[in-house]
Protein backbone atom coordinates (compact mmCIF):
# COMPACT_ATOMS: atom_id res chain seq x y z
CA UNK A 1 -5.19 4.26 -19.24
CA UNK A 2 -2.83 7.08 -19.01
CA UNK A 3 -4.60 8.93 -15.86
CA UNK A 4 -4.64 5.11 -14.65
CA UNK A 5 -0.88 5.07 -14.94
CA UNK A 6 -0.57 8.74 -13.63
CA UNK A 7 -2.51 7.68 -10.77
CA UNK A 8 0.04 4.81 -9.81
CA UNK A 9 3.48 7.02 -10.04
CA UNK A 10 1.54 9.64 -7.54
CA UNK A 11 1.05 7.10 -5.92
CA UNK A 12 4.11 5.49 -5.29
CA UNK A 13 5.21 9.26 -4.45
CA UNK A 14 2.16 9.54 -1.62
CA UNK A 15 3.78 6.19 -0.20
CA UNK A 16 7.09 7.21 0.06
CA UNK A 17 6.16 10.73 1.64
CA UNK A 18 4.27 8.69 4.71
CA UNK A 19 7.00 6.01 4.75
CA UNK A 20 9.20 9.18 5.05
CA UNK A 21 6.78 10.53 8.00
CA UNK A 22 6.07 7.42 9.24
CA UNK A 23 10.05 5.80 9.70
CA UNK A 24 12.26 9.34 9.73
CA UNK A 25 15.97 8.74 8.97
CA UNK A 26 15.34 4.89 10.32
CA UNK A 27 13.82 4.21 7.03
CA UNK A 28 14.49 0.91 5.40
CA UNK A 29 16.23 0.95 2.99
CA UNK A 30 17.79 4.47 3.07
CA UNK A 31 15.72 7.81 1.60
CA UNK A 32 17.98 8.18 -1.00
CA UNK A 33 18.08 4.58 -2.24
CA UNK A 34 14.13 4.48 -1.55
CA UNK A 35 13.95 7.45 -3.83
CA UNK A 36 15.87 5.63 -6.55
CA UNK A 37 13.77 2.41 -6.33
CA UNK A 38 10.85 4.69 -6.81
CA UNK A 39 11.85 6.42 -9.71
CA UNK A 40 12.89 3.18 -11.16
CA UNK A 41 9.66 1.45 -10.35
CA UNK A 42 7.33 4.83 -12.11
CA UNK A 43 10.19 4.73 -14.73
CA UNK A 44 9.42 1.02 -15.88
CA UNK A 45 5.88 1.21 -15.76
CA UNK A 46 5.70 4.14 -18.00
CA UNK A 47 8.31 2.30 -20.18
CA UNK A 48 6.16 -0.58 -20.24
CA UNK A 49 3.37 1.42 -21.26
CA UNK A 50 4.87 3.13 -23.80
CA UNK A 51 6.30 0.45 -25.77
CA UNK A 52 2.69 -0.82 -25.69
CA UNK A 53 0.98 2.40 -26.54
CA UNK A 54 2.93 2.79 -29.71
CA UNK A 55 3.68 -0.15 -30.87
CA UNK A 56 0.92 -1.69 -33.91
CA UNK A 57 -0.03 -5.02 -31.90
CA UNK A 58 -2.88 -4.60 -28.94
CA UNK A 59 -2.17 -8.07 -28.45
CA UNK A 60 -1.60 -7.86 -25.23
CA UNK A 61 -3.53 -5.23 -24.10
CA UNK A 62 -5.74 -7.02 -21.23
CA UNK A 63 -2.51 -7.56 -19.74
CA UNK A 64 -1.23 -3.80 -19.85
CA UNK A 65 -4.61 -3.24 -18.20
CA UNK A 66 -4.52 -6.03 -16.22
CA UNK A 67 -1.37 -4.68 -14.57
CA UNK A 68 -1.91 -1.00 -14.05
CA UNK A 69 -5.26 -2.25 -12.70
CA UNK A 70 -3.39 -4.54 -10.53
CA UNK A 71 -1.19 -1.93 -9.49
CA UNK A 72 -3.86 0.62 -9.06
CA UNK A 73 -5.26 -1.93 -5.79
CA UNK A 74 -1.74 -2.71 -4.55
CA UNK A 75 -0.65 0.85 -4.02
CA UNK A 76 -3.73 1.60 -3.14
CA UNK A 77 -4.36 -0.65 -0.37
CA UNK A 78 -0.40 0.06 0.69
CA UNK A 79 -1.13 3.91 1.27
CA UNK A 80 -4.14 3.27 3.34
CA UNK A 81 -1.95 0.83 5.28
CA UNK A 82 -0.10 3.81 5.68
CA UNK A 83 -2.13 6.12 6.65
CA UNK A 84 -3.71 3.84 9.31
CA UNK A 85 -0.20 3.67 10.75
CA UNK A 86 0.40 7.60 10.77
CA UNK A 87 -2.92 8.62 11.73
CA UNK A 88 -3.34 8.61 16.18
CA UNK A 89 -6.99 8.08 15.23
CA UNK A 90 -6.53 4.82 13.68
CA UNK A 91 -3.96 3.91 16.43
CA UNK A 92 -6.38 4.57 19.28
CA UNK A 93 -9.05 2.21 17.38
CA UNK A 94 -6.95 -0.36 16.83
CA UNK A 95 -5.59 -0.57 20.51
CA UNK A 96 -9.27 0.20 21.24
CA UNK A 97 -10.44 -2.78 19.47
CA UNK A 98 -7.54 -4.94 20.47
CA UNK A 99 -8.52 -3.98 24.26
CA UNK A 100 -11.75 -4.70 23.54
CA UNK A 101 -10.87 -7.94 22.08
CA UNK A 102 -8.88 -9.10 24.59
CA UNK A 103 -11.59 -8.46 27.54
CA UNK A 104 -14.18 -11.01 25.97
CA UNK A 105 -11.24 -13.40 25.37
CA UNK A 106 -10.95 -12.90 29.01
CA UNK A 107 -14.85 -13.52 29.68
CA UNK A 108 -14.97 -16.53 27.30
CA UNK A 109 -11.96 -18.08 29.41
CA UNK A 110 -13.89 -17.82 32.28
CA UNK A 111 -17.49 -19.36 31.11
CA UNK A 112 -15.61 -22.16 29.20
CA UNK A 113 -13.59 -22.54 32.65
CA UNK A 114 -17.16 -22.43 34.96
CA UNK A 115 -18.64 -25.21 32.61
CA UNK A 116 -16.18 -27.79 33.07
C-alpha cells in the first residue's frame, strides 16, 4: 500500500508540473499557493496512512484502501486529462473529431430536412 501511496504524491507532483506547462503564470490559483495545497494534500494522505499503519486496529483498513485506490483513479484520470490538453496530437484529434462530427450533423440536417 505504500508504493500505492507513493504513486499518488508523484502524482499529484506530475499534475502540477503540466498544470504549470499547461496555464504559465495564469495559473489558478497562484504556483506558489498551488504548491502549498499540494504539499498539504501528499502531507495528509501520508498522515492518514500512518496513523493507520501503526496503530493496533485494521478496522478500517478497506477504507484506507478504499481511498488510496480511489485516489489512485482520480489522479490518474486528471493527468491524462492533462496530458490530452498539452499534447498538439491530442488537440488536432479532438478538433479532428469535432470537425468530423459536425459535418454529419450537417448531412443528417439535410436528409431529415429532404424527408419532410
Amino acid at each position: 500500500m505504500e508504493y500505492k501511496l507513493f504513486g499518488v504524491s508523484v502524482l499529484i507532483l506530475i499534475i502540477l508540473g503540466l498544470t504549470l506547462l499547461k496555464d504559465g503564470e495564469k495559473m489558478d490559483p497562484p504556483l506558489r499557493k498551488r504548491i502549498v495545497i499540494d504539499l498539504t494534500t501528499i502531507a495528509l494522505f501520508w498522515i492518514v496512512f500512518e496513523f493507520w499503519h501503526f496503530s493496533n486496529s485494521r478496522a478500517y483498513e478497506n477504507e484506507v484502501n478504499w481511498i488510496i485506490n480511489g485516489s489512485l483513479a482520480f489522479f490518474g484520470a486528471r493527468m491524462i486529462q492533462l496530458i490530452c490538453q498539452v499534447n498538439p496530437m491530442f488537440q488536432e484529434l479532438v478538433n479532428y473529431l469535432k470537425s468530423k462530427s459536425s459535418k454529419t450533423d450537417v448531412i443528417e440536417n439535410e436528409s431529415t430536412e429532404e424527408n419532410k
